[in-house]
Protein backbone atom coordinates (compact mmCIF):
# COMPACT_ATOMS: atom_id res chain seq x y z
CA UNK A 1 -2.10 4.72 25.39
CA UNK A 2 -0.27 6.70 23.05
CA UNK A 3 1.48 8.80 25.49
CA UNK A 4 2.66 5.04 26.76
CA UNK A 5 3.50 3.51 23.23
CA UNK A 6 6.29 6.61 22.56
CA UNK A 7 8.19 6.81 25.31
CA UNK A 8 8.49 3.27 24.86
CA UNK A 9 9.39 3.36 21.05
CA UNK A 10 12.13 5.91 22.10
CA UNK A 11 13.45 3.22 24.27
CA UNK A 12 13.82 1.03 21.34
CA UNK A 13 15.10 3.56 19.00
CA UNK A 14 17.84 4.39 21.07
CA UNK A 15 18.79 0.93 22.28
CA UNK A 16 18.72 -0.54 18.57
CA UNK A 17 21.44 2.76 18.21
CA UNK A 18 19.22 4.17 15.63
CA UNK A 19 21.09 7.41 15.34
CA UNK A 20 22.99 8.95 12.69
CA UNK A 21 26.31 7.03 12.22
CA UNK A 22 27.42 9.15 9.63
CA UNK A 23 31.35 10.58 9.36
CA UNK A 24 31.75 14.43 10.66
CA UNK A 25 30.84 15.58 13.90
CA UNK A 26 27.03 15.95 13.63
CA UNK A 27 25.19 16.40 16.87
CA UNK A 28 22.86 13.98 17.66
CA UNK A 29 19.57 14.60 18.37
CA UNK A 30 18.63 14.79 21.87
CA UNK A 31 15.57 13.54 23.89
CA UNK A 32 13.18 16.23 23.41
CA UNK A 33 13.74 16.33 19.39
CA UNK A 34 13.91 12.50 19.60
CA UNK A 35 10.64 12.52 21.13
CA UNK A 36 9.26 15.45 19.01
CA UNK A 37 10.21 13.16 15.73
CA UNK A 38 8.06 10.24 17.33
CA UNK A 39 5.61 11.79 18.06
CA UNK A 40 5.26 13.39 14.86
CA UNK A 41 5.96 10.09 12.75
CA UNK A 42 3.22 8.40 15.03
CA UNK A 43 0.36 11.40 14.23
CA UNK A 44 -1.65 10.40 10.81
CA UNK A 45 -1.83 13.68 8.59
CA UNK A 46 -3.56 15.40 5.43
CA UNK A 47 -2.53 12.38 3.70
CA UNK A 48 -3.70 9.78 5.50
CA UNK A 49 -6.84 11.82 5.15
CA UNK A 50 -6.84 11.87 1.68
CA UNK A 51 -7.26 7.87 1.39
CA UNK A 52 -10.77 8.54 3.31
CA UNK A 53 -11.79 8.59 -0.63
CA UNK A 54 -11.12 4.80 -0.70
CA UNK A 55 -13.42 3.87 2.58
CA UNK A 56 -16.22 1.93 1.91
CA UNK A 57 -17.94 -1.12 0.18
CA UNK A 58 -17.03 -1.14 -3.82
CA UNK A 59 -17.98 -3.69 -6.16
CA UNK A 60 -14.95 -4.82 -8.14
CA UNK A 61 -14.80 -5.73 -12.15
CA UNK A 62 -11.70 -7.05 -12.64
CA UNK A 63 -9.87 -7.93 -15.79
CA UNK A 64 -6.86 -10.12 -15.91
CA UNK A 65 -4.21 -10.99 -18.65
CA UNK A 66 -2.33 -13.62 -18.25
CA UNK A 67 -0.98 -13.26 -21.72
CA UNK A 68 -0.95 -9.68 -22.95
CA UNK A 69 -1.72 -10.92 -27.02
CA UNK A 70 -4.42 -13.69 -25.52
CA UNK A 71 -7.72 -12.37 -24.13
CA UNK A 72 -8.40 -11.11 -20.79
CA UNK A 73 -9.92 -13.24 -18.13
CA UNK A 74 -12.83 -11.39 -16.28
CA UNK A 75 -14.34 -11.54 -13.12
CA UNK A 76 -16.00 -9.82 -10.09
CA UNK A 77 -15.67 -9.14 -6.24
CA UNK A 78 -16.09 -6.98 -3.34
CA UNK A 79 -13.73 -4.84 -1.70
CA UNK A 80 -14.38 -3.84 2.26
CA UNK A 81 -12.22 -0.47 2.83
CA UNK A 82 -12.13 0.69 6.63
CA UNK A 83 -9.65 2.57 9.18
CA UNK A 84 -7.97 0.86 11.72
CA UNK A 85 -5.64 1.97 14.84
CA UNK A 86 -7.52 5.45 14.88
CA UNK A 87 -6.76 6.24 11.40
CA UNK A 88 -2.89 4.97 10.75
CA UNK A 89 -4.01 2.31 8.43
CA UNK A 90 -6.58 1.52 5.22
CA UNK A 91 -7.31 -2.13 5.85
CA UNK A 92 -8.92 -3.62 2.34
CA UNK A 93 -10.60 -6.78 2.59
CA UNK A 94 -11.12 -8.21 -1.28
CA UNK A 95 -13.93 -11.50 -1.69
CA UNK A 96 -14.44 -12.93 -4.98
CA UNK A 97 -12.98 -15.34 -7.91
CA UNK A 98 -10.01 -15.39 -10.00
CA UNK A 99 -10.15 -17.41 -12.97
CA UNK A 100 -13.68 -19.36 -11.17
CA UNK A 101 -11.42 -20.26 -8.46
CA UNK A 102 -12.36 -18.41 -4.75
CA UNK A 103 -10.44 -15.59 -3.53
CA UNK A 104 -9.60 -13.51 -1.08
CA UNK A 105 -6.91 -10.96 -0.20
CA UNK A 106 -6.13 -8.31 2.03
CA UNK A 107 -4.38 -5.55 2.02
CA UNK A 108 -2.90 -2.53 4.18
CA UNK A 109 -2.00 1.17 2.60
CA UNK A 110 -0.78 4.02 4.76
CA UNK A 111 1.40 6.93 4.75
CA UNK A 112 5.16 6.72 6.38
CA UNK A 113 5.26 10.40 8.08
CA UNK A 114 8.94 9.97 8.30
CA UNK A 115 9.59 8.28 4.88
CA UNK A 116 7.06 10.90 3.33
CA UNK A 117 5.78 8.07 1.12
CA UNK A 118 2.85 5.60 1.07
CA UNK A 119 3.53 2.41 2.06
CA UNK A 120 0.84 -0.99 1.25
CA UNK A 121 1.15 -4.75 1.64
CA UNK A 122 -1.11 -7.23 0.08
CA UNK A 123 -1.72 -10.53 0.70
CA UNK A 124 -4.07 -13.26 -0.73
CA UNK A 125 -5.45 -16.85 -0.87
CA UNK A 126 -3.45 -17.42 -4.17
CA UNK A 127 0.17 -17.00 -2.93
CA UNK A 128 2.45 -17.40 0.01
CA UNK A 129 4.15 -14.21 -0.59
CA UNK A 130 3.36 -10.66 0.32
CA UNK A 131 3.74 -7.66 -1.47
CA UNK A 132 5.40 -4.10 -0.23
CA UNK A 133 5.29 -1.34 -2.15
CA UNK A 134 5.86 2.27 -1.93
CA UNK A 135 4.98 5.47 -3.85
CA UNK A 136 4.11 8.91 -3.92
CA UNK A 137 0.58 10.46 -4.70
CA UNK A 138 -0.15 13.36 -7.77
CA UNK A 139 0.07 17.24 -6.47
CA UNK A 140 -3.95 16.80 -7.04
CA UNK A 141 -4.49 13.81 -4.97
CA UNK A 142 -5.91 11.93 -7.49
CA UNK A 143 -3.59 8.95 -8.81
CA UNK A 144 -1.21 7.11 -6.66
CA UNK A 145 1.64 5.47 -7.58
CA UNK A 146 3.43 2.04 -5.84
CA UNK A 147 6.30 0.09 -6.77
CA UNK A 148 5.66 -3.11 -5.18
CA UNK A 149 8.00 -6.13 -4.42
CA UNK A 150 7.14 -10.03 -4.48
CA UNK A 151 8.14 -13.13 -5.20
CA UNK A 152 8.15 -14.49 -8.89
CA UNK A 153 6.69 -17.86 -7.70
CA UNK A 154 8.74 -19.72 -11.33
CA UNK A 155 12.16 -18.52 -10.75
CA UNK A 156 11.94 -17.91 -6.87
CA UNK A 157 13.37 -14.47 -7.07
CA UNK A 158 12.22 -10.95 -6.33
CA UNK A 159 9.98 -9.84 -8.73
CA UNK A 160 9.51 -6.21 -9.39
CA UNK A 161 5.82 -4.38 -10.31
CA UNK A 162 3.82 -1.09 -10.16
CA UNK A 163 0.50 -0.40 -9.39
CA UNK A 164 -1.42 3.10 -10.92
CA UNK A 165 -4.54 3.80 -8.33
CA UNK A 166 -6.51 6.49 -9.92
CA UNK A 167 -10.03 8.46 -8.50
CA UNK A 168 -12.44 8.46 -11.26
CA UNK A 169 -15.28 10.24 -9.23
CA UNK A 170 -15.84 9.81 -5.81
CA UNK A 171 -17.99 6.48 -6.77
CA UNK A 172 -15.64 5.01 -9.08
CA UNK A 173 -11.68 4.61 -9.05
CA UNK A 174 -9.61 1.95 -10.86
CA UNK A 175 -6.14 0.15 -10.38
CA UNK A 176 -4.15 -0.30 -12.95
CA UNK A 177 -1.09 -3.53 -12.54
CA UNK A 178 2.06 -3.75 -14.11
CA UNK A 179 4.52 -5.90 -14.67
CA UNK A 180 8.31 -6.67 -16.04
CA UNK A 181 8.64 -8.72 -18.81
CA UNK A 182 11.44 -8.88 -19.79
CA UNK A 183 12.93 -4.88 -20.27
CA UNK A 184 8.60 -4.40 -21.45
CA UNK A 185 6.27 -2.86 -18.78
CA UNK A 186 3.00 -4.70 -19.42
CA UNK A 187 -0.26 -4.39 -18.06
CA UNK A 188 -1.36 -7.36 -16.60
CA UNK A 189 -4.56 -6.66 -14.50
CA UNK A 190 -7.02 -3.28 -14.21
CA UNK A 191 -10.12 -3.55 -11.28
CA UNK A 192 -12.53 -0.90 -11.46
CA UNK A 193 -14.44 -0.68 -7.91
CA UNK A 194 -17.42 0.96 -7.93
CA UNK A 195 -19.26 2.40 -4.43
CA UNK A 196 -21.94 0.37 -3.23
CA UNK A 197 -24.68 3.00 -1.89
């Protein structure tokens, strides 16, 4: 199937004229690189490999603030980390409550070969709008960073946030939220997941 799917995606890329359109004379790539950049933008890597730390069952604690001088709001769930598509994405399926009301989410977190970033979405049972964010990983492999991009559901415009996903031990990592308020970075939620053995 894959040998199917990129000649294919070619197609596409060239029809959309997604080739340099830059001033100068550059040359532009042809066929064999074209199909030697698909191919390798289509093969997961090392760092797809290193979110095999997240796969699993994990308990969740998660603390919430909704105002950063009020007390947090507390609660528990479940997150459900697996591959999908022979190992391109983490799917993360979240069950529990948020302020005793049901929820659920789900996300997706990759790595974009040719962007040489990792990319996520999330989406829940509490909103109509889904996050994308974007980030690199420490030299150690240990603490990922994502700037994400929603919807501020008061004002109706983009709203701007960063999440901090850091391995404890490999039984225990946490992510860290934060927000804009005004020109302050606050911290508006933490979730420590713990492995279920």
């Amino acid at each position: 199937m894959k040998n199917l799917l990129l000649p294919v995606s070619l197609l596409a890329f060239t029809a959309l004229g997604c080739t340099s359109t830059g001033g100068g004379s550059q040359k532009e790539p042809d066929q064999q690189e074209m199909m030697a950049a698909m191919q390798r933008a289509a093969t997961p890597g090392a760092q797809h490999k290193a979110l095999d730390a997240f796969v699993g069952t994990w308990d969740a604690k998660v603390t919430f603030w909704m105002d950063p001088k009020a007390p947090p709001m507390e609660s528990t769930g479940t997150m459900v980390n697996s591959w999908i598509y022979d190992g391109h994405y983490l799917e993360q399926k979240f069950e529990g409550d948020m302020g005793g009301m049901p929820f659920q989410g789900t996300g997706m977190w990759g790595f974009d070969v040719a962007a040489g970033k990792y990319v996520s979405t999330w989406f829940d049972s509490m909103s109509t709008s889904i996050s994308v964010g974007s980030g690199p990983a420490s030299k150690d492999g240990k603490t990922f960073l994502s700037e994400a991009i929603n919807t501020n559901p008061i004002t109706g415009e983009p709203s701007k946030g960063s999440e901090v996903i850091t391995i404890v031990s490999p039984s225990e990592h946490k992510m860290e939220m934060f927000e804009m308020h005004g020109d302050q970075k606050v911290k508006t939620m933490q979730i420590v997941y713990t492995k279920r053995m």
